[in-house]
N, C-alpha and C. Protein backbone atom coordinates (compact mmCIF):
# COMPACT_ATOMS: atom_id res chain seq x y z
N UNK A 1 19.04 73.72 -3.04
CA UNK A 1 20.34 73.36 -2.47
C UNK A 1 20.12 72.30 -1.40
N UNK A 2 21.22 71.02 -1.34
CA UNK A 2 20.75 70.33 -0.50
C UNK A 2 22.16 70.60 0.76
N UNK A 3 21.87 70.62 1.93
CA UNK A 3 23.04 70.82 2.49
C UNK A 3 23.69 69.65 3.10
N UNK A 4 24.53 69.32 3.20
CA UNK A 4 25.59 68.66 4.14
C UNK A 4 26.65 69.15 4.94
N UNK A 5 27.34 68.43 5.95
CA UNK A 5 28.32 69.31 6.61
C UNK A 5 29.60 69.50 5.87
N UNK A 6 29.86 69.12 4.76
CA UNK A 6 31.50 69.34 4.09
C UNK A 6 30.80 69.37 2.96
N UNK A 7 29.55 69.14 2.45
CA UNK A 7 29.57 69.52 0.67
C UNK A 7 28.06 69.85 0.29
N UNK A 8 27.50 70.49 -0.64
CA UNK A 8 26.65 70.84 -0.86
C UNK A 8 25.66 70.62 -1.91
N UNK A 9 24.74 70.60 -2.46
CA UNK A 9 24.34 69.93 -3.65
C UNK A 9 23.61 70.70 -4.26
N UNK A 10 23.91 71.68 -5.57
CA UNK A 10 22.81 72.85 -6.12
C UNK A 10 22.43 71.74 -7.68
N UNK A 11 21.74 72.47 -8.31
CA UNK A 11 21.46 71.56 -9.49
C UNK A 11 22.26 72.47 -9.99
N UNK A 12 22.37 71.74 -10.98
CA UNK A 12 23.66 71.72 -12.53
C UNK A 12 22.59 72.62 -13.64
N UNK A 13 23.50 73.81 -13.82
CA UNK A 13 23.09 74.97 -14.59
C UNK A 13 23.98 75.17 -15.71
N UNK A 14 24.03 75.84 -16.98
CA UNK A 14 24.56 75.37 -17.98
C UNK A 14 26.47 76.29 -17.89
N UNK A 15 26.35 77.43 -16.79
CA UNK A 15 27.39 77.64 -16.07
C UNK A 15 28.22 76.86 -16.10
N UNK A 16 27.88 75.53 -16.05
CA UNK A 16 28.81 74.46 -15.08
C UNK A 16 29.37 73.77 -16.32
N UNK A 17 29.39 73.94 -17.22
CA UNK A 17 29.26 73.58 -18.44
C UNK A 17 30.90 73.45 -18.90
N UNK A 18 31.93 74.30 -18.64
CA UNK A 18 33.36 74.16 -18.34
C UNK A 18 33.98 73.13 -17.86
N UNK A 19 33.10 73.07 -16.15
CA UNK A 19 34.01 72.24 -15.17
C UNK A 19 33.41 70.87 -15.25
N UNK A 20 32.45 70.72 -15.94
CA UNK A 20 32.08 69.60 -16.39
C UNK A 20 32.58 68.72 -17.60
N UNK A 21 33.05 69.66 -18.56
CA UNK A 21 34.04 68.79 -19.40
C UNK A 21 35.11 68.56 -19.49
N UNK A 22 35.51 69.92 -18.44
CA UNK A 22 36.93 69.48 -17.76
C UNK A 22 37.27 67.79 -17.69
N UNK A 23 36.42 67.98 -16.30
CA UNK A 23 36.24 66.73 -15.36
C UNK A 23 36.20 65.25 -16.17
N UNK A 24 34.95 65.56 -17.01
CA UNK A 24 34.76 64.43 -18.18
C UNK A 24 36.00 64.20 -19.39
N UNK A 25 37.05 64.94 -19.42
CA UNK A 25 37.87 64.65 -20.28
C UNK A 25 39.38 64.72 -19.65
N UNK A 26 39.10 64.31 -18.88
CA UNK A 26 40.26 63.62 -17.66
C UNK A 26 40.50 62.03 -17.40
N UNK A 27 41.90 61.79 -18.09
CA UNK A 27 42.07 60.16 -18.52
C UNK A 27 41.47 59.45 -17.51
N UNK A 28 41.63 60.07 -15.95
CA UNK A 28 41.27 58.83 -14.68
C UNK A 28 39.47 58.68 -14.93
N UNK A 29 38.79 59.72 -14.96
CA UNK A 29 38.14 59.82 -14.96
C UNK A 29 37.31 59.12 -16.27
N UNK A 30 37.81 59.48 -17.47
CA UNK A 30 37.48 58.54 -18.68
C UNK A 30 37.91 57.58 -18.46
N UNK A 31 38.65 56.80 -17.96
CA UNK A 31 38.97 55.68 -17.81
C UNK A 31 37.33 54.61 -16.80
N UNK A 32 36.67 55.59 -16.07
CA UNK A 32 35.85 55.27 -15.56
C UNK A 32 34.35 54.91 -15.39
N UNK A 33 34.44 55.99 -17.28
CA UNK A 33 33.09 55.90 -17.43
C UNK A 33 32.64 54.88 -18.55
N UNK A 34 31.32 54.90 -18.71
CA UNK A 34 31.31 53.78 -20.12
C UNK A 34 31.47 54.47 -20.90
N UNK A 35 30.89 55.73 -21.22
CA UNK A 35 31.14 56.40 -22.23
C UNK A 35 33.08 56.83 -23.02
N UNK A 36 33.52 56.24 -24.45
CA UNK A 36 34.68 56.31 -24.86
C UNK A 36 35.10 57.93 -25.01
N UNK A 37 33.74 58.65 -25.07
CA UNK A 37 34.03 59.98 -25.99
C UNK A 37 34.52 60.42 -25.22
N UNK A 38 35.28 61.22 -24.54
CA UNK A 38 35.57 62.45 -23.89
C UNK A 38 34.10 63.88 -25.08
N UNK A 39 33.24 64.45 -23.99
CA UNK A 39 32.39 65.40 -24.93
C UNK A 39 33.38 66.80 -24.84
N UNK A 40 32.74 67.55 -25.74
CA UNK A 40 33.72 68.89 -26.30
C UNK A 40 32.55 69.64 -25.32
N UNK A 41 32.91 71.12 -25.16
CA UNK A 41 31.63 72.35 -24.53
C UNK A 41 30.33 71.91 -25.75
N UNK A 42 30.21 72.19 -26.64
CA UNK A 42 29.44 72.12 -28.04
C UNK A 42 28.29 70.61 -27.20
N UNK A 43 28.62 69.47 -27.05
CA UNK A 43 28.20 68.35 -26.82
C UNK A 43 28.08 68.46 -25.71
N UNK A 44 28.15 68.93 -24.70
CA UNK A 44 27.41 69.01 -22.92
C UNK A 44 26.73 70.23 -22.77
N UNK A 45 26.79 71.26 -24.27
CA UNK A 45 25.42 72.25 -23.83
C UNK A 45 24.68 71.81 -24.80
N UNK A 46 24.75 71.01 -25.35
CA UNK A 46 23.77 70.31 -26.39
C UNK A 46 22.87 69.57 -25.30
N UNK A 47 23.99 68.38 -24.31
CA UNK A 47 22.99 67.28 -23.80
C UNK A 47 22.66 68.18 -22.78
N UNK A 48 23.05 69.12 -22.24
CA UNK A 48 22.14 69.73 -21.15
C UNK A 48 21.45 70.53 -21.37
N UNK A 49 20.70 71.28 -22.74
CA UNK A 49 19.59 71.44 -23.25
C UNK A 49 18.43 70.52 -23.25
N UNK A 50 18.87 69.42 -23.59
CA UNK A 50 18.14 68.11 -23.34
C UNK A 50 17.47 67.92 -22.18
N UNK A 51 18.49 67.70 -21.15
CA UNK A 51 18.35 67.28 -20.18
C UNK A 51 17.27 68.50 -19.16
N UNK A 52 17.82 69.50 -19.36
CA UNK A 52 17.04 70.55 -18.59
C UNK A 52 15.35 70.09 -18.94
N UNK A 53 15.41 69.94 -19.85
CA UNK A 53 13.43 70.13 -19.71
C UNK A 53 12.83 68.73 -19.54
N UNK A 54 14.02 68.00 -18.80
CA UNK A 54 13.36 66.11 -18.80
C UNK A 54 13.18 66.53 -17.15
N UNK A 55 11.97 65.89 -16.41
CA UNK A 55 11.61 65.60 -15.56
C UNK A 55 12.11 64.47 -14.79
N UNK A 56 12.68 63.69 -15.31
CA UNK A 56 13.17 61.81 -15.21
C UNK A 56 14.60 62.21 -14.56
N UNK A 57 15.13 63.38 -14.76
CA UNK A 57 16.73 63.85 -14.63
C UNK A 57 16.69 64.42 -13.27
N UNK A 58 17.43 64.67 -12.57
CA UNK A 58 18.13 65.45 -11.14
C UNK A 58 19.46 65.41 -11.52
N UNK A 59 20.22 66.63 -11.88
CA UNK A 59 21.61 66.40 -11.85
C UNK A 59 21.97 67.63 -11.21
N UNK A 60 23.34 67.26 -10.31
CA UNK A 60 23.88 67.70 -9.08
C UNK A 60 25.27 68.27 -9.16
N UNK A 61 25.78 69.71 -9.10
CA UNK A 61 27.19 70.10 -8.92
C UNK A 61 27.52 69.99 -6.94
N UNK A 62 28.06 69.55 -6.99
CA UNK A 62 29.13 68.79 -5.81
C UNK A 62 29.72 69.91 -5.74
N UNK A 63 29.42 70.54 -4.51
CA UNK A 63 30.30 71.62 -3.99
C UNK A 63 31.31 71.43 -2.51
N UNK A 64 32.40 71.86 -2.72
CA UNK A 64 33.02 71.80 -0.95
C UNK A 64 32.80 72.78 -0.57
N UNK A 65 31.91 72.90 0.54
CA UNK A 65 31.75 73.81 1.09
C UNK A 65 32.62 74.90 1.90
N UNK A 66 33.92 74.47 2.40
CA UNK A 66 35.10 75.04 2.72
C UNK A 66 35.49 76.32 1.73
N UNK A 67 35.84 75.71 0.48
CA UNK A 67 35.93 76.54 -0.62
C UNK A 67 35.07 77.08 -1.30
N UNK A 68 33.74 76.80 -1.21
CA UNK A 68 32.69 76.85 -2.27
C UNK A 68 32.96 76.89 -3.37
N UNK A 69 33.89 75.79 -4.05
CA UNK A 69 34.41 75.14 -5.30
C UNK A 69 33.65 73.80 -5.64
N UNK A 70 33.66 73.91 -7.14
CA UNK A 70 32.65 72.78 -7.38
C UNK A 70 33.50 71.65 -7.97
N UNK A 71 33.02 70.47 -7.37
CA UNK A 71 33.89 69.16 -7.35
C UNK A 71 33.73 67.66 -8.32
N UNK A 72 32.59 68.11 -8.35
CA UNK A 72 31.83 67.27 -9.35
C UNK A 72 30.25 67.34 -9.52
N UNK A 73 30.00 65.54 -9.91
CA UNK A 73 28.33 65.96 -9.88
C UNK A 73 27.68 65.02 -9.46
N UNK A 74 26.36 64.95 -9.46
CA UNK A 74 26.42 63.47 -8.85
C UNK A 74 24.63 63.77 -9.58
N UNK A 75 23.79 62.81 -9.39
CA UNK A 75 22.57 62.78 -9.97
C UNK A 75 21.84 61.87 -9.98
N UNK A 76 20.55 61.88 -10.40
CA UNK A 76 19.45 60.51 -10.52
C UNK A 76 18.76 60.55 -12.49
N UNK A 77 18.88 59.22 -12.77
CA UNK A 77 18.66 59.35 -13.99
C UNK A 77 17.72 57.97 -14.09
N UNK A 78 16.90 59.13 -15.64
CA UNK A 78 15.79 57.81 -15.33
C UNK A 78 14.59 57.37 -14.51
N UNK A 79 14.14 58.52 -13.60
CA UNK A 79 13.66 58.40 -12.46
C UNK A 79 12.13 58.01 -13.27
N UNK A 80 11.33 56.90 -12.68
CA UNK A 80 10.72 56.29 -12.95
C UNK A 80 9.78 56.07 -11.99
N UNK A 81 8.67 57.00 -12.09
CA UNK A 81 7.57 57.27 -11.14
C UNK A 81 6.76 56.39 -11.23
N UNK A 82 6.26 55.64 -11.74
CA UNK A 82 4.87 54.28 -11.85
C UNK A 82 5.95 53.57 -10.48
N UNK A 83 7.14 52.96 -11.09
CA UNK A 83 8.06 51.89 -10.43
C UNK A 83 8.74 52.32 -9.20
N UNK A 84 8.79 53.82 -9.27
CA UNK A 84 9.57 54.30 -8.10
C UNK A 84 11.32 54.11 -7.84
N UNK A 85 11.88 54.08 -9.19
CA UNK A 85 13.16 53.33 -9.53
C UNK A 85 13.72 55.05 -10.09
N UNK A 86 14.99 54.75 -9.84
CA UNK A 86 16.07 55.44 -10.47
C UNK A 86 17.63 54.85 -10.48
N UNK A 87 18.36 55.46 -11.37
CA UNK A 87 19.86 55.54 -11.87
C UNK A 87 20.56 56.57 -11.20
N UNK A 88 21.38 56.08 -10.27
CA UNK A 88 22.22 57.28 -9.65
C UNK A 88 23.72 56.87 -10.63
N UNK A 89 24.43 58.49 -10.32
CA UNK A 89 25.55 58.33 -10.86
C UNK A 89 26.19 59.56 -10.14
N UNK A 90 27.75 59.07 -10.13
CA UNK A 90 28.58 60.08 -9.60
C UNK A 90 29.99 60.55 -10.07
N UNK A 91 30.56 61.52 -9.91
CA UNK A 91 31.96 61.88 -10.49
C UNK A 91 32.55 62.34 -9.52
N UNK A 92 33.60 62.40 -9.41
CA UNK A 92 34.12 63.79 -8.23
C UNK A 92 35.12 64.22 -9.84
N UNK A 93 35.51 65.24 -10.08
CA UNK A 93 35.91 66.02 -10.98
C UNK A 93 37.63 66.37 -10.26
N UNK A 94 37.33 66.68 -9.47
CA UNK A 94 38.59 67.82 -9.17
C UNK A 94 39.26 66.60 -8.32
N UNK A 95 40.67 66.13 -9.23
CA UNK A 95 41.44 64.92 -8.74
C UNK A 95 41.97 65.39 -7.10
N UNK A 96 42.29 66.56 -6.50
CA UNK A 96 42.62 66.80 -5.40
C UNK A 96 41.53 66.53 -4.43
N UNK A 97 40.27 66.10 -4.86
CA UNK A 97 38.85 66.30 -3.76
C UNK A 97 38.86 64.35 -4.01
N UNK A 98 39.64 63.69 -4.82
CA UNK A 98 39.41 62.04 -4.79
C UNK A 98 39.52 61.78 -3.30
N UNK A 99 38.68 60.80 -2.49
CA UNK A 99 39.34 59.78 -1.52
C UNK A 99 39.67 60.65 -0.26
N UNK A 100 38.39 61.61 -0.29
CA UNK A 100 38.30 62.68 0.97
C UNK A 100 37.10 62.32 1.61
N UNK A 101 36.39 61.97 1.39
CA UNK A 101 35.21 61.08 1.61
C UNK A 101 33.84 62.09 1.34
N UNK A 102 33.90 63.03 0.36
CA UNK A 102 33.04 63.61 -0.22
C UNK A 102 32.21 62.91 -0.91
N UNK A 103 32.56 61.85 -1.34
CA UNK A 103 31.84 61.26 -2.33
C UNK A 103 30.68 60.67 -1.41
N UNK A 104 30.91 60.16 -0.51
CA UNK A 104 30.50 59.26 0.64
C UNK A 104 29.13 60.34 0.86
N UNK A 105 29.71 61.59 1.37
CA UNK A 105 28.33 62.58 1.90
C UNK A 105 27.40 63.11 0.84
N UNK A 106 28.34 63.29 -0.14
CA UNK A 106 27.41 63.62 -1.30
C UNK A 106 26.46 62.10 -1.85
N UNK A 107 27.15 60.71 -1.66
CA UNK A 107 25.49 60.05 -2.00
C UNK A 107 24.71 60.00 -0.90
N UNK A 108 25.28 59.76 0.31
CA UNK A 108 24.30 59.72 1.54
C UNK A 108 23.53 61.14 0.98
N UNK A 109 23.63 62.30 0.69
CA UNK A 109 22.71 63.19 0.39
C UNK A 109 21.35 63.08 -0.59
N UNK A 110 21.88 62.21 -1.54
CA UNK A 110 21.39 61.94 -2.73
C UNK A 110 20.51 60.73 -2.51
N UNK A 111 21.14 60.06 -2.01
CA UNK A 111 20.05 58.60 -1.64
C UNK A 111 18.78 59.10 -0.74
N UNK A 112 19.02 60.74 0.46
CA UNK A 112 18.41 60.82 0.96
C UNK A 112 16.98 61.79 0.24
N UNK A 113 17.62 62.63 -0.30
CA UNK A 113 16.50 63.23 -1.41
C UNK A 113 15.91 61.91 -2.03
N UNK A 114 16.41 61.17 -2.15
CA UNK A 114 15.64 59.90 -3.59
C UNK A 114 15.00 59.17 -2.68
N UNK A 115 15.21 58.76 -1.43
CA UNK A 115 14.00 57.74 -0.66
C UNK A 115 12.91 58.96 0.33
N UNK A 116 13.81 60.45 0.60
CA UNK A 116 12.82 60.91 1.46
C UNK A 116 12.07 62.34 0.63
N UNK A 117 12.53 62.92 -0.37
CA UNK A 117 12.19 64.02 -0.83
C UNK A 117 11.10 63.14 -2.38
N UNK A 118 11.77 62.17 -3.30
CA UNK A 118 10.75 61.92 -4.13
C UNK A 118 10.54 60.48 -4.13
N UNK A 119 10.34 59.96 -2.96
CA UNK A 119 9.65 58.93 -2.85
C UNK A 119 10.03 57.56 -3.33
N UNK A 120 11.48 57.42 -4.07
CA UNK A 120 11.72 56.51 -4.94
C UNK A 120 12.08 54.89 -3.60
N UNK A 121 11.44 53.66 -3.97
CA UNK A 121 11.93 52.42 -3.85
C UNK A 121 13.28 52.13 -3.89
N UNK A 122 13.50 52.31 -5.17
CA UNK A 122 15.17 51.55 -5.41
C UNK A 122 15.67 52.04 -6.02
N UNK A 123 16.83 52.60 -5.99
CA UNK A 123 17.91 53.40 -6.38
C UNK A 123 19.30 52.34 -6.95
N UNK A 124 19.49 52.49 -8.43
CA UNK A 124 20.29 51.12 -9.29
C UNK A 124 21.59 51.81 -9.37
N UNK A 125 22.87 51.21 -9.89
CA UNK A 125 23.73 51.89 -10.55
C UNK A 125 24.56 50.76 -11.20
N UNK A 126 25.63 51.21 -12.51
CA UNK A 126 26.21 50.19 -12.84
C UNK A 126 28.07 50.98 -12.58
N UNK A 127 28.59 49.87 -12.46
CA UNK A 127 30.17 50.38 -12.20
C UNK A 127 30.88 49.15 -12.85
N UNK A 128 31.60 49.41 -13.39
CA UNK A 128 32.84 48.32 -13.84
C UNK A 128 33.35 47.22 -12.45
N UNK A 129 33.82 46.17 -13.28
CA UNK A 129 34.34 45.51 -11.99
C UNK A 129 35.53 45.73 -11.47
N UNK A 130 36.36 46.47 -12.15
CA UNK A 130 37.94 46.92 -11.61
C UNK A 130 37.87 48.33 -11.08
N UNK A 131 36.44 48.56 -10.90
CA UNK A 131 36.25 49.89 -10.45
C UNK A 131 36.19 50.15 -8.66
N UNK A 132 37.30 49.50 -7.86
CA UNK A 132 37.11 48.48 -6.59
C UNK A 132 36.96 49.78 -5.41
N UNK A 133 37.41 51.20 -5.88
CA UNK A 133 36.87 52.41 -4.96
C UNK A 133 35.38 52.76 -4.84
N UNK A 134 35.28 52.50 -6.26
CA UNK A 134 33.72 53.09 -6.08
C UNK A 134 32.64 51.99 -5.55
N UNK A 135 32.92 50.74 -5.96
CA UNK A 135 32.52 49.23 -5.60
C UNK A 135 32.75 49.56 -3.96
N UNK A 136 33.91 49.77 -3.25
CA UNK A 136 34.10 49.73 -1.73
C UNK A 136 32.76 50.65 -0.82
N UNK A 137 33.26 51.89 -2.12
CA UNK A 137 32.12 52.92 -1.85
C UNK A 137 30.35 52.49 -1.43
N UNK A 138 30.19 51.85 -2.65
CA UNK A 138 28.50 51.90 -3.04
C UNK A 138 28.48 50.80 -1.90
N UNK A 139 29.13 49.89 -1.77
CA UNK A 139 28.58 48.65 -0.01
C UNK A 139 28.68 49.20 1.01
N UNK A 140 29.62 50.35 1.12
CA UNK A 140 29.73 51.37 2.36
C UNK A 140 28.26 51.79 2.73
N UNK A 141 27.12 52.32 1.89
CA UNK A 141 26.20 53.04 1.09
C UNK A 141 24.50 52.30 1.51
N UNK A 142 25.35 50.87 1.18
CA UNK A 142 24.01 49.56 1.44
C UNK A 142 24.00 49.35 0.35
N UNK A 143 24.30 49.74 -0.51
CA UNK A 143 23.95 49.09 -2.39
C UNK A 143 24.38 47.47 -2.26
N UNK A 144 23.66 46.69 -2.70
CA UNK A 144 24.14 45.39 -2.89
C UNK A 144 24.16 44.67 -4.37
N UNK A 145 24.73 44.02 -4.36
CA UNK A 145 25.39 43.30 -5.82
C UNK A 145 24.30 42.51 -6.49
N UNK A 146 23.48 42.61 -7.48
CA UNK A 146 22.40 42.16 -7.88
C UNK A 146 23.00 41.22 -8.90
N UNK A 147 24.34 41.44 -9.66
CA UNK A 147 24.65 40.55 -10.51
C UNK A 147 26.07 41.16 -11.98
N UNK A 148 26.05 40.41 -12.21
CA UNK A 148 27.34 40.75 -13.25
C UNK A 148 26.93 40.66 -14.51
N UNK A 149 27.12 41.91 -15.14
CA UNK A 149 26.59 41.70 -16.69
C UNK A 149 28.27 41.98 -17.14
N UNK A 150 27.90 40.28 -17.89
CA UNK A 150 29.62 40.04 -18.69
C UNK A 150 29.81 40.67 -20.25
N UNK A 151 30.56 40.89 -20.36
CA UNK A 151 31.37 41.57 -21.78
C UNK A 151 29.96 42.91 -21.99
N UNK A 152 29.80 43.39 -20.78
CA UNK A 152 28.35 44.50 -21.22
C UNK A 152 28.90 46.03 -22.16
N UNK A 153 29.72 46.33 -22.11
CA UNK A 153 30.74 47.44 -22.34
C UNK A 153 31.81 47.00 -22.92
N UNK A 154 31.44 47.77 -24.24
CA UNK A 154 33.04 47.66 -25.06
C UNK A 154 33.75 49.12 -24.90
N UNK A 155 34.75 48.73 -24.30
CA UNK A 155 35.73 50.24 -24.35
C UNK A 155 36.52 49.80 -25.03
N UNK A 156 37.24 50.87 -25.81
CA UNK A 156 38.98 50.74 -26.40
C UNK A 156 38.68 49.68 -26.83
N UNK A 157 38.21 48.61 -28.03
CA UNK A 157 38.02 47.62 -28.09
C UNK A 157 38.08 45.81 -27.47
N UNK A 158 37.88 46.59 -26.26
CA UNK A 158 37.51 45.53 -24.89
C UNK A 158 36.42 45.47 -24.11
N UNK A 159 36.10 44.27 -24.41
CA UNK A 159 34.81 44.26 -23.71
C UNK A 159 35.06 44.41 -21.88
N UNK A 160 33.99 44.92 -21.22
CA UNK A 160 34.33 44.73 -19.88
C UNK A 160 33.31 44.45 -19.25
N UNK A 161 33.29 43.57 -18.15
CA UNK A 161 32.11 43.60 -17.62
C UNK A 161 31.62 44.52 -16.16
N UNK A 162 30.58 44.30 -15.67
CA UNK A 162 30.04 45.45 -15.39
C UNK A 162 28.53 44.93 -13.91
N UNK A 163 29.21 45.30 -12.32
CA UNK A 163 28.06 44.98 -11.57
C UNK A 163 26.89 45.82 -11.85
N UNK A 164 26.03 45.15 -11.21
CA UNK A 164 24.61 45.71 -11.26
C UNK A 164 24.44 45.87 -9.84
N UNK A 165 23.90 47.08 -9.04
CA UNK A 165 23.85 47.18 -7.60
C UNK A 165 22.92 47.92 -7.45
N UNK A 166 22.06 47.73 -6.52
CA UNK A 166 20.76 48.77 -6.20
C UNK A 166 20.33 48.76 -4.13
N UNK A 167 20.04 49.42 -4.15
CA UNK A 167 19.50 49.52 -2.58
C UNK A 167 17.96 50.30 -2.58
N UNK A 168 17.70 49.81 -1.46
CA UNK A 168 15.97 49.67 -1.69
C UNK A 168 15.84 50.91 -0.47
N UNK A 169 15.02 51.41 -0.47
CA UNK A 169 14.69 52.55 0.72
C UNK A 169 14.72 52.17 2.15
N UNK A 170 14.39 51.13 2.19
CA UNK A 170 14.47 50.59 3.76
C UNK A 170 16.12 49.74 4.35
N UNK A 171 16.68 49.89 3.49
CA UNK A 171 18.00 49.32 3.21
C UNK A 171 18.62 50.49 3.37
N UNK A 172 20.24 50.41 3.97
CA UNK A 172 21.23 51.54 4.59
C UNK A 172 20.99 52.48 5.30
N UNK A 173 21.80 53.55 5.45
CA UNK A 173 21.60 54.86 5.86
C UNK A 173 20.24 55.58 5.33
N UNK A 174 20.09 55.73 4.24
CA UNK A 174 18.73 56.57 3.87
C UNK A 174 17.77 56.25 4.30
C-alpha cells in the first residue's frame, strides 16, 4: 500500500475486476483511451491473468481514503530495467472523484515509487491532443512534451494524433 493524505494506492487484485470495467466502459472515459473496445469481465480477467505474473507491470486501484472507495487505477507499464524507463497510465473511474485533484496525488505517488522505490530514469506517457485536463495535469507533474505523433491512433475511424511526454527523475516533484 502506498499512502497519501486523500488517496491510497494497493495493487490491483482480480476483485477489482467489476469496478474496472465499469470504469473502462464509460463513454467519457472511452472516449479517452486508445483502446475502441470497451472490455467485457471475461476480457479483464483474461488480461489480468496475464498481467499478474509479468514483472514489467505495477498496476494500482486508486482509493479515497475518506471513503475507502476505489476510484480508479493508475500504474507503470513496460518497466524496463537495462534502460530504467517506464509507461505510466491513469484513470480515475468514478465520474464524481473527476477534477478533485486525486489524480494529481495519486501520480505524485506513483512517480514517487518509480524514481525512489524502483529506481526508474524516465517515466513516458502518451495522451491525445484534445485531451487538455490530463495534458494541464501531466505539466503540473514536470512531464514535458517530447513531440507529436500525427494520425498515431485511429479511433471511430479517425485518425488522431497523440503527445509524447516523459519526465526524468531529477525533473519535478519526484
Amino acid at each position: 500500500m502506498i499512502e497519501g493524505e486523500r488517496v491510497q494506492l494497493r495493487a490491483m487484485t482480480i476483485n477489482d475486476a467489476d469496478d474496472v470495467v465499469r470504469w473502462r466502459n464509460d463513454p467519457f472515459v472511452i472516449d479517452h483511451l486508445f483502446d475502441d473496445k470497451p472490455p467485457t469481465r471475461a476480457d479483464h480477467v483474461q488480461w489480468f491473468q496475464k498481467m499478474i505474473v509479468r514483472s514489467d507491470r505495477h498496476e494500482f486501484i486508486i482509493i479515497e481514503r475518506a471513503t475507502q472507495r476505489s476510484i480508479g487505477t493508475i500504474g507503470l507499464s513496460d518497466i524496463d530495467r537495462t534502460n530504467r524507463r517506464a509507461e505510466y497510465g491513469i484513470l480515475i473511474g468514478a465520474s464524481d472523484a473527476r477534477g478533485k485533484g486525486y489524480a494529481h496525488e495519486a501520480s505524485e505517488l506513483i512517480l514517487a515509487y518509480a524514481f525512489n522505490e524502483l529506481k526508474l530514469h524516465r517515466v513516458f506517457l502518451h495522451v491525445f491532443t484534445d485531451n487538455l485536463a490530463a495534458i494541464k495535469l501531466y505539466k503540473q507533474l514536470g512531464f514535458q512534451i517530447e513531440g507529436i505523433l500525427r494520425g498515431h491512433v485511429c479511433k471511430r475511424g479517425v485518425f488522431r494524433d497523440v503527445i509524447a511526454m516523459a519526465i526524468l527523475d531529477h525533473e519535478g516533484q519526484a
